[in-house]
Protein backbone atom coordinates (compact mmCIF):
# COMPACT_ATOMS: atom_id res chain seq x y z
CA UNK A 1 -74.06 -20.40 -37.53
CA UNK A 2 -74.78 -16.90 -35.95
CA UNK A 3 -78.10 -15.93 -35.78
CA UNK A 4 -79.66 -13.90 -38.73
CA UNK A 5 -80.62 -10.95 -36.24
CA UNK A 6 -77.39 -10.42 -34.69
CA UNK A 7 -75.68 -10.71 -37.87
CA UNK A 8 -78.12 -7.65 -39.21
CA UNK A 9 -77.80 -5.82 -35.46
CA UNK A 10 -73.67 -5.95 -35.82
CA UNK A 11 -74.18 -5.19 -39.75
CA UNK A 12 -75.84 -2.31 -38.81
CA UNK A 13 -74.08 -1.04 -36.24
CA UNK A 14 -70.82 -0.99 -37.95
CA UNK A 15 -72.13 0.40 -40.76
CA UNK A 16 -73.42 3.14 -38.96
CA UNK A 17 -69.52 4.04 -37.52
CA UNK A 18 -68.17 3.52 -41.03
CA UNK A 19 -70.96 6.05 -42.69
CA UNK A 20 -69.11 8.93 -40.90
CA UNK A 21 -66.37 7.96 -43.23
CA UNK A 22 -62.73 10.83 -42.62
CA UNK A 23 -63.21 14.08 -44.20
CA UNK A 24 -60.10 14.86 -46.68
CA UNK A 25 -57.05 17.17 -45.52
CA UNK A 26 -58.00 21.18 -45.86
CA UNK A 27 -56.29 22.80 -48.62
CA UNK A 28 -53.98 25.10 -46.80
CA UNK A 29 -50.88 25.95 -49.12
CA UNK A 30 -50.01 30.04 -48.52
CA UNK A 31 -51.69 31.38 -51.64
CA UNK A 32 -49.19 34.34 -51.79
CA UNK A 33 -46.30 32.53 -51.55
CA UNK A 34 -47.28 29.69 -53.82
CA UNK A 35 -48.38 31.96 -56.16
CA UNK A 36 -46.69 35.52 -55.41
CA UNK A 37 -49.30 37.69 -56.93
CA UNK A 38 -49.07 40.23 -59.80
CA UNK A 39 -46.39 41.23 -61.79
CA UNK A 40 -46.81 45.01 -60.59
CA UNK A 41 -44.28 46.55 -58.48
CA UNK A 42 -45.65 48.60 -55.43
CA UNK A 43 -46.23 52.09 -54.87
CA UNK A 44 -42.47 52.51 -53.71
CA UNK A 45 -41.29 52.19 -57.86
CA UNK A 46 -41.76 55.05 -58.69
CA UNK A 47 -38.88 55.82 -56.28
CA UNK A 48 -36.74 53.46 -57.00
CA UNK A 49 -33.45 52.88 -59.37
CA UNK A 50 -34.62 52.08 -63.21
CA UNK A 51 -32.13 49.69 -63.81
CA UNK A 52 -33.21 47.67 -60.01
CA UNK A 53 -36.75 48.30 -61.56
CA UNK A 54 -35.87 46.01 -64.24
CA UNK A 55 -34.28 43.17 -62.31
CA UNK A 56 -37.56 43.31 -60.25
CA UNK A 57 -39.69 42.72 -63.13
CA UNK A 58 -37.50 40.28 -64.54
CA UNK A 59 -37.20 38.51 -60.90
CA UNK A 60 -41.09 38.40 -61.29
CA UNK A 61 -41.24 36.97 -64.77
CA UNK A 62 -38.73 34.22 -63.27
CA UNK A 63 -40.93 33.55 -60.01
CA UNK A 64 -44.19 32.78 -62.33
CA UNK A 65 -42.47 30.81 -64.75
CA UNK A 66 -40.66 28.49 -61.78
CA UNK A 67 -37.42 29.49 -61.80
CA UNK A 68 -36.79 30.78 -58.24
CA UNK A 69 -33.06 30.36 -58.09
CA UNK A 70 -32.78 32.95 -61.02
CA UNK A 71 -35.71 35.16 -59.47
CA UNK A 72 -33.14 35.39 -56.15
CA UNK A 73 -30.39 36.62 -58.86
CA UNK A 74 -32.53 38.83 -59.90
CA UNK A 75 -34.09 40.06 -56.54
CA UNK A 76 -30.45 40.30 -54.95
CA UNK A 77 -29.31 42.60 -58.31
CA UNK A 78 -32.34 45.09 -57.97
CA UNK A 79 -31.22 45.49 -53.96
CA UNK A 80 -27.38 45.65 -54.72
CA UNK A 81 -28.51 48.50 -57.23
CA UNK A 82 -31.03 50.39 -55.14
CA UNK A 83 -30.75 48.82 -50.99
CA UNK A 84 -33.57 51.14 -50.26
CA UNK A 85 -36.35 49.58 -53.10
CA UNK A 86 -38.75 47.48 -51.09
CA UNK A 87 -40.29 45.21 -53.13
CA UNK A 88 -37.38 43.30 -53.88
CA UNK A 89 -36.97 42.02 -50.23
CA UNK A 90 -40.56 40.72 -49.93
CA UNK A 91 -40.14 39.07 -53.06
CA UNK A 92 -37.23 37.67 -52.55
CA UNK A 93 -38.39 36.84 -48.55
CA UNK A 94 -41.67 34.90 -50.68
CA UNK A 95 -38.34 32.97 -52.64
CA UNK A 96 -36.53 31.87 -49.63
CA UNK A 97 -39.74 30.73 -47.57
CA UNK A 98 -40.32 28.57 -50.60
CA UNK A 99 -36.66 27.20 -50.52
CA UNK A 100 -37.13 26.32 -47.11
CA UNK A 101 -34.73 29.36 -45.70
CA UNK A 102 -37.49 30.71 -42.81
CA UNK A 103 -34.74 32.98 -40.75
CA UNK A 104 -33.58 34.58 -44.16
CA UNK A 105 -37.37 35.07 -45.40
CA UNK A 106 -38.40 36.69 -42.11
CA UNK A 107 -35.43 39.21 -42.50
CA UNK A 108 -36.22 40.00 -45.79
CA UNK A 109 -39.76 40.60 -45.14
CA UNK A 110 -38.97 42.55 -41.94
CA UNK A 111 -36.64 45.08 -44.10
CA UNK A 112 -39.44 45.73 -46.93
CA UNK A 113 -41.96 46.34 -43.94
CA UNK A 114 -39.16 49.39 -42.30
CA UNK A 115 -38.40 50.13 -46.00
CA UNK A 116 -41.96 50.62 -46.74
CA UNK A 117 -44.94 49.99 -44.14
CA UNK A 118 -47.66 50.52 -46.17
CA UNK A 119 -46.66 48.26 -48.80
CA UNK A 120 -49.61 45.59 -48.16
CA UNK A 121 -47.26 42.61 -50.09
CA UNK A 122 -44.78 43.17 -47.10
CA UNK A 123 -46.83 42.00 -44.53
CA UNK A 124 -48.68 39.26 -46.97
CA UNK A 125 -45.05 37.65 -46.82
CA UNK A 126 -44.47 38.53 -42.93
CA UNK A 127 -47.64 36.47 -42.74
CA UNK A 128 -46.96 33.59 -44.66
CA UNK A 129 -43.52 33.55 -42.97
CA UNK A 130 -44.98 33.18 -39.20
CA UNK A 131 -47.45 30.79 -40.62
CA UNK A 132 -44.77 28.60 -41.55
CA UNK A 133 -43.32 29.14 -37.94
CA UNK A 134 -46.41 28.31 -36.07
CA UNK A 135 -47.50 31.66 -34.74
CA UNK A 136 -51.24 31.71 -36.18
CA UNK A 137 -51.76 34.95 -34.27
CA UNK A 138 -48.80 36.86 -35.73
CA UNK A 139 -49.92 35.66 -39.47
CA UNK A 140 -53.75 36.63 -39.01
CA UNK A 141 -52.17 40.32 -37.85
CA UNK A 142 -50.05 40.26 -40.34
CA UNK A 143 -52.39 39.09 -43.51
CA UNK A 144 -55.23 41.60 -41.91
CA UNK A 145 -52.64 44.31 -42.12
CA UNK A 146 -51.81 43.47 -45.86
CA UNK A 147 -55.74 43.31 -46.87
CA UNK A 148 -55.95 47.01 -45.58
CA UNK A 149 -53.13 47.97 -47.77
CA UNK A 150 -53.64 45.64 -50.78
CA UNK A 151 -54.84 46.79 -53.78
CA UNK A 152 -54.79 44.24 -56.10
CA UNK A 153 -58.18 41.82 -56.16
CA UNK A 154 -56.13 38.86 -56.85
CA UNK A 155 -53.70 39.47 -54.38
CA UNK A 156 -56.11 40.47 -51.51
CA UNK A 157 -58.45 36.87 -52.01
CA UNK A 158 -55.00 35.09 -51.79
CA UNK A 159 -54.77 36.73 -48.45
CA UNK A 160 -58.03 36.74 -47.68
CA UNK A 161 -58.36 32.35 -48.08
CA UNK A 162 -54.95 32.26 -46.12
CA UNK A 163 -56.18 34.01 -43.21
CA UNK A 164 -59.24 31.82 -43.43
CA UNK A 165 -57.02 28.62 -43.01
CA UNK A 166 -55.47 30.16 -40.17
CA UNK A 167 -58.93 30.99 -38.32
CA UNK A 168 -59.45 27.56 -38.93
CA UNK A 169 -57.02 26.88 -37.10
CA UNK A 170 -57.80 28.67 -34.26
CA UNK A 171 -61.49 26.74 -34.91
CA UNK A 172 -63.07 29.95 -35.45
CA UNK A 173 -65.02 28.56 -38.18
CA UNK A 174 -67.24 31.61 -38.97
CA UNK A 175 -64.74 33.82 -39.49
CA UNK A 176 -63.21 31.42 -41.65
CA UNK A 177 -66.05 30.72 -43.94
CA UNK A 178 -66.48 34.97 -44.18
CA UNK A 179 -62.92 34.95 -45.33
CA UNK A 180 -63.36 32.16 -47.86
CA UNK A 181 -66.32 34.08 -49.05
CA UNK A 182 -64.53 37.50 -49.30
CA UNK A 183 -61.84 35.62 -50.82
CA UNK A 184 -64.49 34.01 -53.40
CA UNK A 185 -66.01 37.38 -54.07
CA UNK A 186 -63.08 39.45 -55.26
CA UNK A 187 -61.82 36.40 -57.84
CA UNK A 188 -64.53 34.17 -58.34
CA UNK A 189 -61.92 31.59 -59.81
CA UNK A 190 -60.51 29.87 -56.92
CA UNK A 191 -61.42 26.73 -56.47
CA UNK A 192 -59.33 26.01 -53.47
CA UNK A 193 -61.54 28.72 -51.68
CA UNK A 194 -64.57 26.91 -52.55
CA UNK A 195 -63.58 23.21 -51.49
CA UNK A 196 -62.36 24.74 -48.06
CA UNK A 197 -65.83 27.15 -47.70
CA UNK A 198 -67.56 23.34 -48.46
CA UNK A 199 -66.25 21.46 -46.06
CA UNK A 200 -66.99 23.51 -43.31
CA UNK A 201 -70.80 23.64 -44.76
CA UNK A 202 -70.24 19.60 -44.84
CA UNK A 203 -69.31 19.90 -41.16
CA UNK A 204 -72.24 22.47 -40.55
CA UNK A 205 -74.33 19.53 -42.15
CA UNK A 206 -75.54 22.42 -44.77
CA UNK A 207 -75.39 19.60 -47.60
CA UNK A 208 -76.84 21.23 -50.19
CA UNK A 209 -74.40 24.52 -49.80
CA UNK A 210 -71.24 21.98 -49.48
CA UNK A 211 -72.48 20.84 -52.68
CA UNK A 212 -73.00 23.64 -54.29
CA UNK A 213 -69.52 25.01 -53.46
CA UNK A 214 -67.98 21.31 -54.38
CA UNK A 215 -69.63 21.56 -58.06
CA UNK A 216 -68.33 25.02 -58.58
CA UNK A 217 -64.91 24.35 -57.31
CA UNK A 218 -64.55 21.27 -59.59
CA UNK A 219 -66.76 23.40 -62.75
CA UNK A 220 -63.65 25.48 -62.57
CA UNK A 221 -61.36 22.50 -63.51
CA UNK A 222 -58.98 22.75 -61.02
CA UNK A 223 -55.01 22.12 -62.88
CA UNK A 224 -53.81 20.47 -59.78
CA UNK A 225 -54.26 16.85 -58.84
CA UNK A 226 -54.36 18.15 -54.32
CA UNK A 227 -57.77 20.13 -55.87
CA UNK A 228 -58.99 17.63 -57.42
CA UNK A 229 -58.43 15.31 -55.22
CA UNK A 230 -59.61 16.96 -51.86
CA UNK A 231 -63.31 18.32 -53.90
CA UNK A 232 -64.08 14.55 -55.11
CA UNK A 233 -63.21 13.07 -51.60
CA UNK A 234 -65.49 15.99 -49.60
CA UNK A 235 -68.16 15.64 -52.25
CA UNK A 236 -67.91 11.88 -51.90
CA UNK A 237 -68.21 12.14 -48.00
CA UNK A 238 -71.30 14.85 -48.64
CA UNK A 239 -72.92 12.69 -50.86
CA UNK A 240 -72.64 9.63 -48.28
CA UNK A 241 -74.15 12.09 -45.59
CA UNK A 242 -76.77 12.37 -47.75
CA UNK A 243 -77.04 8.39 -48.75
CA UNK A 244 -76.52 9.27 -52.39
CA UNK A 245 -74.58 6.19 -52.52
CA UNK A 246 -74.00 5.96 -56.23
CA UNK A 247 -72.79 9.68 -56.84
CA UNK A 248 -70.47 8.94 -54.05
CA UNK A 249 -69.08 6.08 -55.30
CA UNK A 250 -68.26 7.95 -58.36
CA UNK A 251 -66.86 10.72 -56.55
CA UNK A 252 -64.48 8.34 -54.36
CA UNK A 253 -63.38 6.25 -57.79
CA UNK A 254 -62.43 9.47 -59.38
CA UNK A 255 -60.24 10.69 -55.90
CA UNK A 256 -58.67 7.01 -56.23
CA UNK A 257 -57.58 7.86 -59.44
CA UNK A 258 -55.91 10.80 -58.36
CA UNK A 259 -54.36 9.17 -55.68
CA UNK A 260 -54.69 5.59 -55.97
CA UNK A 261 -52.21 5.39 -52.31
CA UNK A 262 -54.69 7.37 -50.30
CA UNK A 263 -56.23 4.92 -48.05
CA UNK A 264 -58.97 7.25 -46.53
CA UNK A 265 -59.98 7.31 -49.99
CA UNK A 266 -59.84 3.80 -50.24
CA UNK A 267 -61.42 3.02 -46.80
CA UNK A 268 -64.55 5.23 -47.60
CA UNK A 269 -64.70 3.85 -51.35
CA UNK A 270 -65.29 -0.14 -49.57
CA UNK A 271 -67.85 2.10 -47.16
CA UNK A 272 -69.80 3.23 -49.92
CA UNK A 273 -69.84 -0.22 -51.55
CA UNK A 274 -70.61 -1.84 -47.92
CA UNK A 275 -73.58 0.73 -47.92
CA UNK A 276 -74.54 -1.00 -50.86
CA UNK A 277 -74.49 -4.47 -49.79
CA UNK A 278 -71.23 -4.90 -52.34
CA UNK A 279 -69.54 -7.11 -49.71
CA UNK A 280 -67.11 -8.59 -51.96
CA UNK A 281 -66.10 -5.03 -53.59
CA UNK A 282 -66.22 -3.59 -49.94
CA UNK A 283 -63.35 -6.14 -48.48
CA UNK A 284 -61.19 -5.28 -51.54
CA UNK A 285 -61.44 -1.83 -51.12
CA UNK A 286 -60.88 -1.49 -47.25
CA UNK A 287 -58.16 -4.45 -47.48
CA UNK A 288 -56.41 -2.23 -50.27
CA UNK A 289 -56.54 0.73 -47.65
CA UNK A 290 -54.97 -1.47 -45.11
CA UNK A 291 -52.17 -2.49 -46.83
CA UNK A 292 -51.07 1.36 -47.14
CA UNK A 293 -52.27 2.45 -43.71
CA UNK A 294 -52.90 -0.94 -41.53
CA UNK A 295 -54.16 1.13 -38.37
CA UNK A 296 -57.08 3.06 -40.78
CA UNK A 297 -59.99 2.65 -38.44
CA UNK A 298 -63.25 3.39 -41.12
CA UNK A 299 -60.96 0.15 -43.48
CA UNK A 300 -61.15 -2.02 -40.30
CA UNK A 301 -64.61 -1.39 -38.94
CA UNK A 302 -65.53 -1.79 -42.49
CA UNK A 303 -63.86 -4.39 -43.47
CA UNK A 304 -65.24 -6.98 -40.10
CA UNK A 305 -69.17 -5.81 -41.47
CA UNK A 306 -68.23 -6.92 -45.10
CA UNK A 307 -66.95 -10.42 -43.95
CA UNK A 308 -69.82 -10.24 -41.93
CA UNK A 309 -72.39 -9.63 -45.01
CA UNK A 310 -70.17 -12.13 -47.06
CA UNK A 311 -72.11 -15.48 -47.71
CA UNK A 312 -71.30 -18.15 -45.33
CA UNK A 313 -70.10 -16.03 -42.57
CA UNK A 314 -69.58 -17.67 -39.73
């Protein structure tokens, strides 16, 4: 029979490695190419063809309602009409980076930037194309170019959060959180900007702004289950930082039932109930998590302090 004070000693130091719990994935989709911005055409329409006017708009209309094979149709008509319109090549460069055609989307992009360099859009899709290649540098140039030229509010906080997820990638995690607050104040309804800017207050161990952010983010009722997902996991995590264990229980039951695969989820769901001396609950959870992801290190730390907290341990 092991001895009541090492038992509490181990208990207590694993617990203290599994309160760290894993911080959720950053939301860090290209706003501007997930979402191409406003319907309006540019500054160069008023120069272009009417009838490859028309085909834009309509290759707009297509893009928001999720038809982006018919949008190229479109797109391709407007330039066969008028070669020297810009907006139709960003657009359609936006289309192809979303197909998964990165050579073609970077050509397209690079002819609406000659056709028309200050068309801020242009380099908003030159940006989201060398994101998708790996050149963080070239993007942030790219994205600050477009915010110069941008007039559209909408448009410009799109650009504004993805250039924040690429200074976080560079870890430059002030400039980040400025961009994610720009981004916040031109369209305050953007959760995605809000769940980022909260993490990185998490991280900064500024608990009561992560929260904040995390309640507005979700008060907006995010559509999408990634949202919803990523703001109950990080306000989860903040409330374990903080020992609220029952609000962060709630918050990891709801992100399970988003995503009832994710073991991180999972793994920090058994932490919260080992924090609470739920031993039995605890092993579920954490063996659950180990069955999707057997090398999860917060499931297995956890899951040797709740058979150590079991009854009868040996």
């Amino acid at each position: 029979m092991k001895s009541p004070v090492l038992v509490c000693v181990v208990l207590a130091l694993m617990l203290a490695a599994c309160d760290r719990g894993a911080s959720a994935p950053m939301l860090k989709r290209p706003i501007p190419t997930a979402v191409p911005g406003p319907a309006t055409p540019s500054s160069t329409i008023q120069a272009a063809n009417p009838q490859a006017i028309e085909h834009f708009k309509r290759g707009r209309e297509l893009t928001e309602q999720d038809n982006p094979e018919a949008a190229l149709g479109e797109y391709n008509a407007a330039i066969a009409i008028d070669p020297s319109y810009a907006d139709p090549y960003w657009a359609k460069a936006r289309i192809q980076l979303y197909l998964g055609d990165v050579p073609a989307a970077l050509q397209n992009a690079n002819r609406a930037i000659t056709l028309d360099p200050g068309d801020g859009e242009a380099y908003a899709s030159r940006g989201a194309v060398y994101r998708v290649q790996g050149d963080i540098g070239a993007a942030i140039e790219d994205w600050t170019l477009a915010i110069e030229r941008l007039t559209d509010d909408d448009v410009r906080a799109g650009t504004f959060y993805n250039r924040g997820n690429a200074y976080l990638e560079q870890d430059k995690t002030d400039a980040a959180i400025e961009d994610y607050t720009r981004a916040i104040e031109l369209t305050s309804d953007f959760p995605e900007a809000y769940c980022n800017r909260g993490l990185l207050y998490r991280n900064r161990k500024d608990f009561d702004a992560a929260l904040a952010d995390f309640d507005r983010a979700l008060e907006l009722d995010p559509q999408d289950d990634e949202t919803r997902f990523n703001v109950h996991f990080n306000r989860g995590l903040t409330h374990l930082d903080l020992k609220n264990y029952a609000a962060s229980e709630e918050d990891y039951r709801r992100a399970v039932e988003i995503n009832p695969k994710s073991a991180p989820a999972l793994a920090n769901l058994g932490t919260v109930k080992l924090s609470r001396q739920d031993y039995q609950a605890a092993l579920d959870y954490c063996n659950q998590a180990l069955q999707i992801d057997p090398k999860n290190t917060v499931a297995r730390l956890c899951r040797i302090s709740a058979n150590l907290g079991l009854p009868g341990s040996k």
